[in-house]
C-alpha atoms as a PDB file:
ATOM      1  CA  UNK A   1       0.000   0.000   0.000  1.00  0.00           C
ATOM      2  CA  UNK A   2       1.389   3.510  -0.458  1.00  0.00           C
ATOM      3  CA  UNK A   3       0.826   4.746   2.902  1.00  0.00           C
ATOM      4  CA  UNK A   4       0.146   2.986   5.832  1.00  0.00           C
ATOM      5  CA  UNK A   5      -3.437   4.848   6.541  1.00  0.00           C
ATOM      6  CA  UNK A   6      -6.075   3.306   4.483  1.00  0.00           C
ATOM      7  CA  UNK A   7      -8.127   6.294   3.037  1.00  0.00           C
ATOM      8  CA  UNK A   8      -9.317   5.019  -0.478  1.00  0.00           C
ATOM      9  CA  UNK A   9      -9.552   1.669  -1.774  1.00  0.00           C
ATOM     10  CA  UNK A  10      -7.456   3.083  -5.010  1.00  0.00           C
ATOM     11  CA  UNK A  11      -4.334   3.191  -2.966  1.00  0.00           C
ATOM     12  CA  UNK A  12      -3.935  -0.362  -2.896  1.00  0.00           C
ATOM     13  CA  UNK A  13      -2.829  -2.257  -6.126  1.00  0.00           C
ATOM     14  CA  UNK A  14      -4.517  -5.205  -7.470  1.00  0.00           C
ATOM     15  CA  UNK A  15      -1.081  -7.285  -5.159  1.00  0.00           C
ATOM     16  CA  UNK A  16      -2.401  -5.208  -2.531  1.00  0.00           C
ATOM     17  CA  UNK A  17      -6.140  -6.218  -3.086  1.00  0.00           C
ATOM     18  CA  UNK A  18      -5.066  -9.876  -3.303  1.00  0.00           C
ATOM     19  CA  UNK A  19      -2.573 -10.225  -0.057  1.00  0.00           C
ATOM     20  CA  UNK A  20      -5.444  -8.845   2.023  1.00  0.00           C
ATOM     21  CA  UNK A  21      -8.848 -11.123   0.563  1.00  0.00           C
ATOM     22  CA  UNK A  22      -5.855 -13.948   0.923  1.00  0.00           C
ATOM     23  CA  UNK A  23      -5.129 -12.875   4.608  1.00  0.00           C
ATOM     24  CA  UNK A  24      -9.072 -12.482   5.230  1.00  0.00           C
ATOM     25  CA  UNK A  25      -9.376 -15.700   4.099  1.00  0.00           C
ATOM     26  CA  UNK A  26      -6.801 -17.109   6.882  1.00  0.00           C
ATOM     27  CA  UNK A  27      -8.561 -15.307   9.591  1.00  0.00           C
ATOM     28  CA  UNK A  28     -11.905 -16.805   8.595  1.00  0.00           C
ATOM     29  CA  UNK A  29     -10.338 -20.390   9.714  1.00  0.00           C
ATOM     30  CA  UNK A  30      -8.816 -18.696  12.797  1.00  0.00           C
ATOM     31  CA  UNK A  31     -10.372 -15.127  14.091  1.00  0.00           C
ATOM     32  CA  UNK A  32      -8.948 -15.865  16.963  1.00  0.00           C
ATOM     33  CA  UNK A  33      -5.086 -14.488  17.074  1.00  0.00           C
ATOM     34  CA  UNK A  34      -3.499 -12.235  19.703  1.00  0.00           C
ATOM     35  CA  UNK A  35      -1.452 -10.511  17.370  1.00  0.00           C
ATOM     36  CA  UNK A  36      -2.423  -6.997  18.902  1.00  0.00           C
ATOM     37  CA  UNK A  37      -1.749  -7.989  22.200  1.00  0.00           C
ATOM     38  CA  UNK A  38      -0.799  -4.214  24.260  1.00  0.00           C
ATOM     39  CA  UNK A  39      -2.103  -2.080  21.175  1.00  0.00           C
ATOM     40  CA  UNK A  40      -5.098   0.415  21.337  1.00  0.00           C
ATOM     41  CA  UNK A  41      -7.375   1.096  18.971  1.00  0.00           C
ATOM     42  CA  UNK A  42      -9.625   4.119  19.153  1.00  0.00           C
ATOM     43  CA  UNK A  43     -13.216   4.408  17.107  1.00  0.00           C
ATOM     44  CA  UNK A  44     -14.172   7.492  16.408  1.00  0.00           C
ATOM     45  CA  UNK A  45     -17.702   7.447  14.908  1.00  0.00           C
ATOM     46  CA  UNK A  46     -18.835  11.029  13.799  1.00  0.00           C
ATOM     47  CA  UNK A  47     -22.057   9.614  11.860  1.00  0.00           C
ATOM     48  CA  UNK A  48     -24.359   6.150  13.571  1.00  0.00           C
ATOM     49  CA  UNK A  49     -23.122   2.846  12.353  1.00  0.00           C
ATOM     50  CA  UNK A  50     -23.557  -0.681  13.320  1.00  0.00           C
ATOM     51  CA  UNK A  51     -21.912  -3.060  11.168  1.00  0.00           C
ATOM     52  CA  UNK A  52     -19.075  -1.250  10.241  1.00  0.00           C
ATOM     53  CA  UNK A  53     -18.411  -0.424  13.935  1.00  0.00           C
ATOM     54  CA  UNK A  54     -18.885  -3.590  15.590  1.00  0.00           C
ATOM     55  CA  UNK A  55     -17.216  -5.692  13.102  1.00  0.00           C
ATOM     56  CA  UNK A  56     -13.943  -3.408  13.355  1.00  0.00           C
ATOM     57  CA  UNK A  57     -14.220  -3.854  17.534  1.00  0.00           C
ATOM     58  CA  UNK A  58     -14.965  -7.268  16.844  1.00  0.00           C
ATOM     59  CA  UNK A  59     -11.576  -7.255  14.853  1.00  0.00           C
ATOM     60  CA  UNK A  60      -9.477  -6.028  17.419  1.00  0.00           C
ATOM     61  CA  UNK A  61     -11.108  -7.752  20.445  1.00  0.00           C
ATOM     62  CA  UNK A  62     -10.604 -11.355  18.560  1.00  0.00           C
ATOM     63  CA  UNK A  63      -7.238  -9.756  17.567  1.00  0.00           C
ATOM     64  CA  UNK A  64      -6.223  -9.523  21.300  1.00  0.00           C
ATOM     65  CA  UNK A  65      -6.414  -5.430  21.158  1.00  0.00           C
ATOM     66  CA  UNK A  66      -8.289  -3.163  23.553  1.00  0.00           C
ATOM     67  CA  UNK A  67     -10.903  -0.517  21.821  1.00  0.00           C
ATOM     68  CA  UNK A  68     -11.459   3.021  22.980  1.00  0.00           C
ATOM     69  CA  UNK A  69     -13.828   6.024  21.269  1.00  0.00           C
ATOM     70  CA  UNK A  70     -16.804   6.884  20.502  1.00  0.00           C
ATOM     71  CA  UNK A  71     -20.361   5.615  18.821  1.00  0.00           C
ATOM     72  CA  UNK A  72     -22.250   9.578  19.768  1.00  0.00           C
ATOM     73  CA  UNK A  73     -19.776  12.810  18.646  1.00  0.00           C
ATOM     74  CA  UNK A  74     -22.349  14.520  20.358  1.00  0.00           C
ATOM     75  CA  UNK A  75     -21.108  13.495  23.830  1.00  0.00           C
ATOM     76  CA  UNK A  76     -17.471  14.667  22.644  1.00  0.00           C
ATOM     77  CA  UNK A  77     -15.546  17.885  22.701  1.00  0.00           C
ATOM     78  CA  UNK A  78     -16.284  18.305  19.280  1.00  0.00           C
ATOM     79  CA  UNK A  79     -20.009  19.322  19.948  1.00  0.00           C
ATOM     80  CA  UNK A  80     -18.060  22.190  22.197  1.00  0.00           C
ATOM     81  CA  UNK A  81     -16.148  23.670  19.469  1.00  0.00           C
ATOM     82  CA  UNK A  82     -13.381  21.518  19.384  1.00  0.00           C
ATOM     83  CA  UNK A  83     -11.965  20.747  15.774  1.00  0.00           C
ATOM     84  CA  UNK A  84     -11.366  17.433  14.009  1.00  0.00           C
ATOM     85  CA  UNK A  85      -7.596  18.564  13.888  1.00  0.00           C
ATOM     86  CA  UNK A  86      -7.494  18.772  17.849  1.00  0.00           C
ATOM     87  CA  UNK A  87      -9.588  15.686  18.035  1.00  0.00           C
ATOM     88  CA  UNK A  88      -7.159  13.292  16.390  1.00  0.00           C
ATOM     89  CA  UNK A  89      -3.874  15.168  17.977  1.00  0.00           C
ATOM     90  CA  UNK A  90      -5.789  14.137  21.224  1.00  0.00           C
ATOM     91  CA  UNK A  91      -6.808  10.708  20.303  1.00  0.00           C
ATOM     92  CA  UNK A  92      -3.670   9.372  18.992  1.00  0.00           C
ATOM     93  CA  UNK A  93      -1.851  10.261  22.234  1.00  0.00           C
ATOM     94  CA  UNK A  94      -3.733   7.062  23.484  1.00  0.00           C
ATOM     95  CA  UNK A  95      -4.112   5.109  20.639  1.00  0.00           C
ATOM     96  CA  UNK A  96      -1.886   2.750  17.909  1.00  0.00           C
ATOM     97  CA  UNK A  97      -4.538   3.432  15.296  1.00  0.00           C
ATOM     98  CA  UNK A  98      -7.803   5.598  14.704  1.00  0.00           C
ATOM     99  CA  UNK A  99     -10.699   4.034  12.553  1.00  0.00           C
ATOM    100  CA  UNK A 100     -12.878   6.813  11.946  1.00  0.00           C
ATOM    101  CA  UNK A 101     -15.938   7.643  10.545  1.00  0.00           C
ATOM    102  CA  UNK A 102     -17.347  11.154   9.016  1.00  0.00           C
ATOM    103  CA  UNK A 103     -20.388  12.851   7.551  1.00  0.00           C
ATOM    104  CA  UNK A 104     -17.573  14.871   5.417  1.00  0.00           C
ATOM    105  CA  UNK A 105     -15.785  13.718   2.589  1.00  0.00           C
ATOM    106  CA  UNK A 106     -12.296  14.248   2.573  1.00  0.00           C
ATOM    107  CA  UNK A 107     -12.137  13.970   6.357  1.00  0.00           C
ATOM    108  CA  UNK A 108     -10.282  10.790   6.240  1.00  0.00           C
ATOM    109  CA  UNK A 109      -7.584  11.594   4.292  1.00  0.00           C
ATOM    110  CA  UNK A 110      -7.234  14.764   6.223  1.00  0.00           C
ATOM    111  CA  UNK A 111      -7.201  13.229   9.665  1.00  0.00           C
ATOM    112  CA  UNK A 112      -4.428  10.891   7.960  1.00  0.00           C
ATOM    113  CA  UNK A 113      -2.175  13.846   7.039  1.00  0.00           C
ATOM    114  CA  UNK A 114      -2.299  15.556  10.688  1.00  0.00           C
ATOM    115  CA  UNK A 115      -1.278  12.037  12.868  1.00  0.00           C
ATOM    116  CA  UNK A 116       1.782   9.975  12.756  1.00  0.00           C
ATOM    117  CA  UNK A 117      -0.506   6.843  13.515  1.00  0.00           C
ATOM    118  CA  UNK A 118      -2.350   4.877  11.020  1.00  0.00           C
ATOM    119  CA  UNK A 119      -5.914   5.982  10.157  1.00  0.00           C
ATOM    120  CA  UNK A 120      -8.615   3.801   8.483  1.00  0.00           C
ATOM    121  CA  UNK A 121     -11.200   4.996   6.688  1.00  0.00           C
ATOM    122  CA  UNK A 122     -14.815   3.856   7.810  1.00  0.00           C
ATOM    123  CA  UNK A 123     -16.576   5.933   5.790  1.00  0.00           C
ATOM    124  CA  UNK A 124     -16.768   9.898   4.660  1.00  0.00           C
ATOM    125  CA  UNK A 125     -19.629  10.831   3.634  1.00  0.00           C
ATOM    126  CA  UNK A 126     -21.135   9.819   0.158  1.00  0.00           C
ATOM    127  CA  UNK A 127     -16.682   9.915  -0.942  1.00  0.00           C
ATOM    128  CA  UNK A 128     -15.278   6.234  -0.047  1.00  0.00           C
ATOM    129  CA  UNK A 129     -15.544   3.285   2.285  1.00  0.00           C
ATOM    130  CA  UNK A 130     -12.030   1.156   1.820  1.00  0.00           C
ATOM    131  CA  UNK A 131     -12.858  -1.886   3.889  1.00  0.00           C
ATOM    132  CA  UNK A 132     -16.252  -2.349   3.201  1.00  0.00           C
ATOM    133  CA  UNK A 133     -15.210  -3.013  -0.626  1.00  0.00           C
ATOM    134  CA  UNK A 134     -12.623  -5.379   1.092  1.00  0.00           C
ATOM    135  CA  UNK A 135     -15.557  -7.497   2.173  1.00  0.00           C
ATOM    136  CA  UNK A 136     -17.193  -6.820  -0.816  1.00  0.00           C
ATOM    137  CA  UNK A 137     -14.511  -8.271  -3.083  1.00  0.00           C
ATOM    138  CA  UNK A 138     -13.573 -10.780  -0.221  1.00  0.00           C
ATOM    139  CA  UNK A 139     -17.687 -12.008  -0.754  1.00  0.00           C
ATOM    140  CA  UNK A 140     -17.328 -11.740  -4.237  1.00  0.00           C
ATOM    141  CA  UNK A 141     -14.311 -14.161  -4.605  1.00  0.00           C
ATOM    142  CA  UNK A 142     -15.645 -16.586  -1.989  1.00  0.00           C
ATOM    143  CA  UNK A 143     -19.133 -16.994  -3.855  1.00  0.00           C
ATOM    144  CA  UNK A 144     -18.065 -17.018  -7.470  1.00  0.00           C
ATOM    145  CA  UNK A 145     -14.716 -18.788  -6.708  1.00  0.00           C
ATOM    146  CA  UNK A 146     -12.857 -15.673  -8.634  1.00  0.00           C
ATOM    147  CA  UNK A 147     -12.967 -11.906  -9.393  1.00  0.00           C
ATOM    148  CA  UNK A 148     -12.592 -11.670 -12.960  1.00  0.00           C
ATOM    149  CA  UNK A 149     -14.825 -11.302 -16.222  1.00  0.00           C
ATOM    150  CA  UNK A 150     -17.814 -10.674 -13.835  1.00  0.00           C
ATOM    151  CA  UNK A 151     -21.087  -9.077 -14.333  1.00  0.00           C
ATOM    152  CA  UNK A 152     -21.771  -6.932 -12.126  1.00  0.00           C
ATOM    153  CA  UNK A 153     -25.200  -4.808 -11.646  1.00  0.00           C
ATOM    154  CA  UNK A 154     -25.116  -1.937  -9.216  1.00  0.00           C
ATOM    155  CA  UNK A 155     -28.465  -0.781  -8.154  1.00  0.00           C
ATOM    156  CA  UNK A 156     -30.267   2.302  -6.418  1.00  0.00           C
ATOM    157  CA  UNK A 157     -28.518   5.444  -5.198  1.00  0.00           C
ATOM    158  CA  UNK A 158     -25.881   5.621  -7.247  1.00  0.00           C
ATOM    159  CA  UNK A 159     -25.416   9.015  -6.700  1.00  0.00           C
ATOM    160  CA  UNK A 160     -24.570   8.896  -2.724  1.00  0.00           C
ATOM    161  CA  UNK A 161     -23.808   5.642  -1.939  1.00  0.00           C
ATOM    162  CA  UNK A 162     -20.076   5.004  -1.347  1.00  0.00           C
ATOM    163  CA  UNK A 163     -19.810   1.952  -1.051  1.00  0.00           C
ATOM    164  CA  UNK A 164     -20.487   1.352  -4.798  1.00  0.00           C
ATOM    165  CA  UNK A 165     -18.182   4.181  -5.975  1.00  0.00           C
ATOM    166  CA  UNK A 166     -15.343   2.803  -4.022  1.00  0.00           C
ATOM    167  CA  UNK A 167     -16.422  -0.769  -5.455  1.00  0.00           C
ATOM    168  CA  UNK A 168     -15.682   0.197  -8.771  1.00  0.00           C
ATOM    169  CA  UNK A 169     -12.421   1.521  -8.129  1.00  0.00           C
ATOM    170  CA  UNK A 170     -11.591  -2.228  -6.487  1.00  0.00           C
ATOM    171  CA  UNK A 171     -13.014  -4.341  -9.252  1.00  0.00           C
ATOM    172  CA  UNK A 172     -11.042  -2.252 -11.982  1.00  0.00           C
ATOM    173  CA  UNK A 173      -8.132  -4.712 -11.590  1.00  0.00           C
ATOM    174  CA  UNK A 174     -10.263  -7.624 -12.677  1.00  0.00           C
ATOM    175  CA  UNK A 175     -12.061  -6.544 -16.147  1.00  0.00           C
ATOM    176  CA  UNK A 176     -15.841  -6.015 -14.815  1.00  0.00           C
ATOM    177  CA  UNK A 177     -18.825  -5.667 -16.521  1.00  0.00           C
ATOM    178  CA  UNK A 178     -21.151  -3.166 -14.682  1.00  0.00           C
ATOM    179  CA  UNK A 179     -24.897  -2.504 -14.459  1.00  0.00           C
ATOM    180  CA  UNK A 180     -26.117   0.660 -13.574  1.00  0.00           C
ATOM    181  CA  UNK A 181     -29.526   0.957 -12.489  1.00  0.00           C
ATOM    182  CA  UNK A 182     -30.841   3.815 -11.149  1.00  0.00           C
ATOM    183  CA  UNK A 183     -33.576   6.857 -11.093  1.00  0.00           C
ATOM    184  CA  UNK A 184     -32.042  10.180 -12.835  1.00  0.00           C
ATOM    185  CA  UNK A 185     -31.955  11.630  -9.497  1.00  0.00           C
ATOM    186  CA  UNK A 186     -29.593   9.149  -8.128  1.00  0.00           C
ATOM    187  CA  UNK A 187     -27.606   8.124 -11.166  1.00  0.00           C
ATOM    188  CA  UNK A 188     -23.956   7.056 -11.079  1.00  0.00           C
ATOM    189  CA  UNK A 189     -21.531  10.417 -11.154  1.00  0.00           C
ATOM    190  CA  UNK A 190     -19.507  11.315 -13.833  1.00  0.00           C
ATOM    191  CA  UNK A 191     -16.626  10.883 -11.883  1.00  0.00           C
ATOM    192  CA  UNK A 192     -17.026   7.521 -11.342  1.00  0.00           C
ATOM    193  CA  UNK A 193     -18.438   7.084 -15.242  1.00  0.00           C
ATOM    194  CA  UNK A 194     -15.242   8.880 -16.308  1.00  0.00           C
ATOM    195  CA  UNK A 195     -12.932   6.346 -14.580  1.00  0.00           C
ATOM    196  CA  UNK A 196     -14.427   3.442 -16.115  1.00  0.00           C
ATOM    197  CA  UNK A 197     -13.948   5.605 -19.241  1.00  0.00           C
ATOM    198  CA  UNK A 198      -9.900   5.976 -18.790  1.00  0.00           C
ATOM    199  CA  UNK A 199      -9.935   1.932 -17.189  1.00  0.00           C
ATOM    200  CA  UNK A 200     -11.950   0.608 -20.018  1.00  0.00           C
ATOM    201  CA  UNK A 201     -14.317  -0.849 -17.750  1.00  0.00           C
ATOM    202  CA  UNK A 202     -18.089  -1.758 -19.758  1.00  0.00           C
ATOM    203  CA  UNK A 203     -20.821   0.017 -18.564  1.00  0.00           C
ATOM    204  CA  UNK A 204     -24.548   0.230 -18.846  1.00  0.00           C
ATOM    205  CA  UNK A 205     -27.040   2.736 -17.641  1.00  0.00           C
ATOM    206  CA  UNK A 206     -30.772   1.842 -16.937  1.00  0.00           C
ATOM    207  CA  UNK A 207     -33.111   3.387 -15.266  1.00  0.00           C
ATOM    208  CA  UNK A 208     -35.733   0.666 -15.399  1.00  0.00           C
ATOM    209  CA  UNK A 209     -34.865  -2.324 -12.648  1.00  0.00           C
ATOM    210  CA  UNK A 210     -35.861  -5.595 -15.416  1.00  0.00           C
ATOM    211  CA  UNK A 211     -35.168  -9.494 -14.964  1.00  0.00           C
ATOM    212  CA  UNK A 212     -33.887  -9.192 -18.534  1.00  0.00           C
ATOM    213  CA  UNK A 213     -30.716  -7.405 -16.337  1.00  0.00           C
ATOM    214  CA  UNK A 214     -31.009  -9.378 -13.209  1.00  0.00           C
ATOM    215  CA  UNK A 215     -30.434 -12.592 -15.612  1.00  0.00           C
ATOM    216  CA  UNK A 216     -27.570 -11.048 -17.253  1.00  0.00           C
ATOM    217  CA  UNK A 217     -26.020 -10.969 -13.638  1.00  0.00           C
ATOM    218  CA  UNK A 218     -23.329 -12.616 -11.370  1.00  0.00           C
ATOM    219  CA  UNK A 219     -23.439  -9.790  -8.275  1.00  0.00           C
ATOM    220  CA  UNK A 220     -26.726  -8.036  -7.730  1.00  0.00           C
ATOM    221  CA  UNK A 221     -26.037  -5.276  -5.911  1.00  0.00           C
ATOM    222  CA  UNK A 222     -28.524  -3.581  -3.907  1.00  0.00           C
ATOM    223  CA  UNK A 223     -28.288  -0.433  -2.173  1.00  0.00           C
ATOM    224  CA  UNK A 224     -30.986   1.382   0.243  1.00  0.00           C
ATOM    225  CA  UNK A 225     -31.501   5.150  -1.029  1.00  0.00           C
ATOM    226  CA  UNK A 226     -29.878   7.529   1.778  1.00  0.00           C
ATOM    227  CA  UNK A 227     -32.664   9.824   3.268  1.00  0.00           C
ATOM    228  CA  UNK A 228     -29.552  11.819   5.412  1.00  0.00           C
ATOM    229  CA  UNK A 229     -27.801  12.644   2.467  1.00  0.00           C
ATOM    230  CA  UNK A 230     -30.763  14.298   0.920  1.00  0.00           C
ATOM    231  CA  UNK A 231     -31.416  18.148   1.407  1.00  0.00           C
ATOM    232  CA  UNK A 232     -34.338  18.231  -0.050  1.00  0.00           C
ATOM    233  CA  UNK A 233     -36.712  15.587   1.326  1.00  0.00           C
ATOM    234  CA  UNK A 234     -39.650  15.518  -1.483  1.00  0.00           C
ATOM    235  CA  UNK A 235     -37.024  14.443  -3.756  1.00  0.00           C
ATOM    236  CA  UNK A 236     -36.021  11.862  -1.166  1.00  0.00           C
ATOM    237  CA  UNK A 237     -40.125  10.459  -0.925  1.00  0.00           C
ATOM    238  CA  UNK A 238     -40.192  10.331  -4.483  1.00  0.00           C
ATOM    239  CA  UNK A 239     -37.378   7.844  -5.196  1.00  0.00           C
ATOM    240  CA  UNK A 240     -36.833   6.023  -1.699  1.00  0.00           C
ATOM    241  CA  UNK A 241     -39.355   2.837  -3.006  1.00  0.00           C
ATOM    242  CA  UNK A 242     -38.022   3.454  -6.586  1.00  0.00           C
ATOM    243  CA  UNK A 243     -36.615  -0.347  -6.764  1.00  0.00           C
ATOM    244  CA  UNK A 244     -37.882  -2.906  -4.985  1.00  0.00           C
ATOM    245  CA  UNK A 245     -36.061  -6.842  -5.429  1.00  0.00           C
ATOM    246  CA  UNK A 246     -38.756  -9.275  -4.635  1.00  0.00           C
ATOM    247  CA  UNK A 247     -38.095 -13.609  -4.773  1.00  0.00           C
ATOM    248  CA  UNK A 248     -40.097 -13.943  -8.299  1.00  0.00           C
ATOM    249  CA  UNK A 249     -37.782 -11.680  -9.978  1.00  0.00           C
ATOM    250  CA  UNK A 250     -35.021 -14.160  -9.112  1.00  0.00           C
ATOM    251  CA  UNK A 251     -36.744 -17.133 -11.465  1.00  0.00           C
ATOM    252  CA  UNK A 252     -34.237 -17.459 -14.357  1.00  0.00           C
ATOM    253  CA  UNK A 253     -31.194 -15.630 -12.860  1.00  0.00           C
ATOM    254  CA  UNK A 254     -27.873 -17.618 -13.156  1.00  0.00           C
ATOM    255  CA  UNK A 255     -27.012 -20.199 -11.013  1.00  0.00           C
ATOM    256  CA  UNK A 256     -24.102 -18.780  -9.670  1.00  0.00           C
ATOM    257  CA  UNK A 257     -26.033 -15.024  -9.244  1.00  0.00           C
ATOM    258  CA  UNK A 258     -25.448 -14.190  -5.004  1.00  0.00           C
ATOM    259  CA  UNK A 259     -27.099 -10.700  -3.796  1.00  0.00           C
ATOM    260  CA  UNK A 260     -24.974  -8.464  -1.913  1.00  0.00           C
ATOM    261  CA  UNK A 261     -26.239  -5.002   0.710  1.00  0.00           C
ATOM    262  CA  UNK A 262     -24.125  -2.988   2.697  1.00  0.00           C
ATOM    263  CA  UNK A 263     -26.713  -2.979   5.078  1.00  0.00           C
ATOM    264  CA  UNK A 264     -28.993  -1.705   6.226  1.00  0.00           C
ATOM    265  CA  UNK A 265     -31.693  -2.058   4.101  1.00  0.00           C
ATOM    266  CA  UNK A 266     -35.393  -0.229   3.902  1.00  0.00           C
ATOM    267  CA  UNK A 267     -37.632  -1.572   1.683  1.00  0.00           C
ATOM    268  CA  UNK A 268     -35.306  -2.734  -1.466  1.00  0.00           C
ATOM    269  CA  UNK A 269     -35.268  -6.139  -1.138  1.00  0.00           C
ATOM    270  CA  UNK A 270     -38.234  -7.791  -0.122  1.00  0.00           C
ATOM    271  CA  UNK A 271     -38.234 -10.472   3.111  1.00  0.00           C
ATOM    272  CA  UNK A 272     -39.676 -13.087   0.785  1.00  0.00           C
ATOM    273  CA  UNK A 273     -35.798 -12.724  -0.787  1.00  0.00           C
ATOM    274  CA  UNK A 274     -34.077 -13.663   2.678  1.00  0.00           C
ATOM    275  CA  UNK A 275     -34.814 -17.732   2.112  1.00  0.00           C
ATOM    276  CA  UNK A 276     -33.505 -17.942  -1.224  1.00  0.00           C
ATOM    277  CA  UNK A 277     -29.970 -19.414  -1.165  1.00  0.00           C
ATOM    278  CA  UNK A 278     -28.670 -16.841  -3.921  1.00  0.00           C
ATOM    279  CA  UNK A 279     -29.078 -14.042  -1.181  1.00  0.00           C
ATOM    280  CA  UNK A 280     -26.002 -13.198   0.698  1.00  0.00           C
ATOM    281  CA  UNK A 281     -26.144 -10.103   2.654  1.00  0.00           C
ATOM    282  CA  UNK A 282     -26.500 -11.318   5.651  1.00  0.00           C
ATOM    283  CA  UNK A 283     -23.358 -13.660   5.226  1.00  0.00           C
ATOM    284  CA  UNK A 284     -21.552 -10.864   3.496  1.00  0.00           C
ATOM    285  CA  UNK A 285     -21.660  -8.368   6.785  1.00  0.00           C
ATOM    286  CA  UNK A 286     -20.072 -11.952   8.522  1.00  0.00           C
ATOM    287  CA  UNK A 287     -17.323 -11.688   6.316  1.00  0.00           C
ATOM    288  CA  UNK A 288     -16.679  -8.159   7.146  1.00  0.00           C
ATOM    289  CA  UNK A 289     -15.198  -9.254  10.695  1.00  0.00           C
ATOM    290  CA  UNK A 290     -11.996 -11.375   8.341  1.00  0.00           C
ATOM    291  CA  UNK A 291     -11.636  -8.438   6.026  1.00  0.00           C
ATOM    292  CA  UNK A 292     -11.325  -5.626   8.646  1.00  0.00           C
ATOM    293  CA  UNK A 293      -9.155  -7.919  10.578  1.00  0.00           C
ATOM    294  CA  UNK A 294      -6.781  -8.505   7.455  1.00  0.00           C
ATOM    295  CA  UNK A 295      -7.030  -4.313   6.898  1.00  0.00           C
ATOM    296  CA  UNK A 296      -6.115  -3.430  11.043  1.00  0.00           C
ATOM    297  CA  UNK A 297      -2.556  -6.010  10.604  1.00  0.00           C
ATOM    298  CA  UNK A 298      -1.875  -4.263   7.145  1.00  0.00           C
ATOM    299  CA  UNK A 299      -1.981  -1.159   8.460  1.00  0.00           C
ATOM    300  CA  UNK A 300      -0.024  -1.735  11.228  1.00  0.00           C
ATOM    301  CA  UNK A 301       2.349  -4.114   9.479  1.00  0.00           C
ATOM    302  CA  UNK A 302       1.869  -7.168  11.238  1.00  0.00           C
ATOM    303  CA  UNK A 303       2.438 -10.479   9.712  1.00  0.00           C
ATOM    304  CA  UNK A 304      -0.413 -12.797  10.520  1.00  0.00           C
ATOM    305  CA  UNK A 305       1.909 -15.674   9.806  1.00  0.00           C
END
């Protein structure tokens, strides 16, 4: 990696990519390793999350570590006044590493450039979230046995939702075919279009959800649309039930097709989904406890061997 923060997923290489699914993949056999044995880590959680947040205590408490921080920046300094420069100066006096979470993109990398220790990236607003497209890719290899020549249909808010813009930038290395399906409102960015562009990654927008896509798919990925990144809240009632993934649209998908959600979902996918055996959401947030794992010893440069 070029930096021993972990910011955005496009500062590791596709070596990079592939050392820590490998190591992921060694921790789901053992999770239980004291190889952080006398470290700290501190959780700093400026916006509410609970996968993301338990899975990386998880990480360090099965990793022998000892977690400090904070789920509510409202009981902090910070609702006093007190910047996000001062914060971190503070916080690393007590910790090894700071996994952080913002409502402000660009906060990551910025908290990374005023501390000497390592920072990971939970999430900045609607800008990147690293080690959730480490689980991503980790679920992606473990359910279609590779990462390459895949389909791969993104649907939802495009627009805001991080986790598929930083999802592209991981499956670049391995020659994707991408789906985007999504209302005007919520479309994929240029920026993100524009990378594909100067990768030559294939792309297709829709804005109609049909099974004639879902069959043409190997990852179905649903995402819930984001009321609190919305400023204007009739926009948000008009689109939140825009796509809806119910059992019966599943009939003549591939085989191999698995469903993947960051979590948490709203109405998207349907229940009657859950006790189909191509959905794997619930098994994908499982594998984000070997992933983060894998991302803490990188960081810190610990060999798991």
């Amino acid at each position: 990696m070029k930096s021993k923060s972990l910011v955005s997923i496009d500062q590791c290489s596709k070596e990079d990519i592939l050392r820590i699914l490998d190591n992921a993949a060694k921790f789901e056999e053992n999770p239980n390793r004291r190889l952080l044995e006398g470290k700290v880590a501190a959780t700093l959680f400026f916006e509410p999350s609970t996968r993301t947040r338990l899975s990386f205590e998880t990480a360090v408490n099965r990793l022998g570590g000892r977690v400090i921080g904070f789920q509510d920046a409202s009981t902090t300094s910070s609702s006093k006044g007190e910047t996000l420069k001062d914060t971190i100066l503070m916080v690393s006096n007590y910790a090894d590493l700071i996994i952080m979470r913002h409502y402000l993109e660009g906060a990551a990398r910025y908290a990374s450039e005023v501390t000497q220790i390592p920072i990971i990236n939970a999430g900045d607003g609607a800008n990147q979230h690293p080690s959730q497209t480490m689980l991503d890719l980790y679920s992606i290899r473990k359910t279609q046995g590779k990462l390459e020549n895949l389909t791969i249909t993104m649907v939802g808010d495009l627009k805001y939702g991080r986790t598929v813009h930083s999802l592209i930038v991981g499956m670049s290395h391995f020659n994707p075919t991408f789906h985007f399906v999504a209302p005007d409102e919520l479309r994929m960015p240029d920026e993100q279009k524009n990378f594909c562009d100067k990768h030559g990654l294939k792309y297709y927008e829709h804005t109609d959800f049909t099974e004639d896509i879902i069959n043409q798919s190997d990852i179905l990925y649903m995402t819930r649309v984001q009321r609190e990144r919305f400023t204007d809240l009739e926009e948000y009632e008009r689109v939140k039930n825009v796509y809806i993934l119910k059992n019966a649209m599943l009939a003549n998908s591939k085989d191999n097709l698995r469903i993947l959600h960051p979590l948490p979902r709203v109405n998207e996918i349907a229940y009657d989904v859950d006790d189909n055996p191509k959905a794997y959401y619930i098994q994908q947030a499982r594998n984000g406890l070997f992933a983060r794992q894998a991302i803490i010893c990188e960081v810190l440069g610990i060999s798991i061997d």
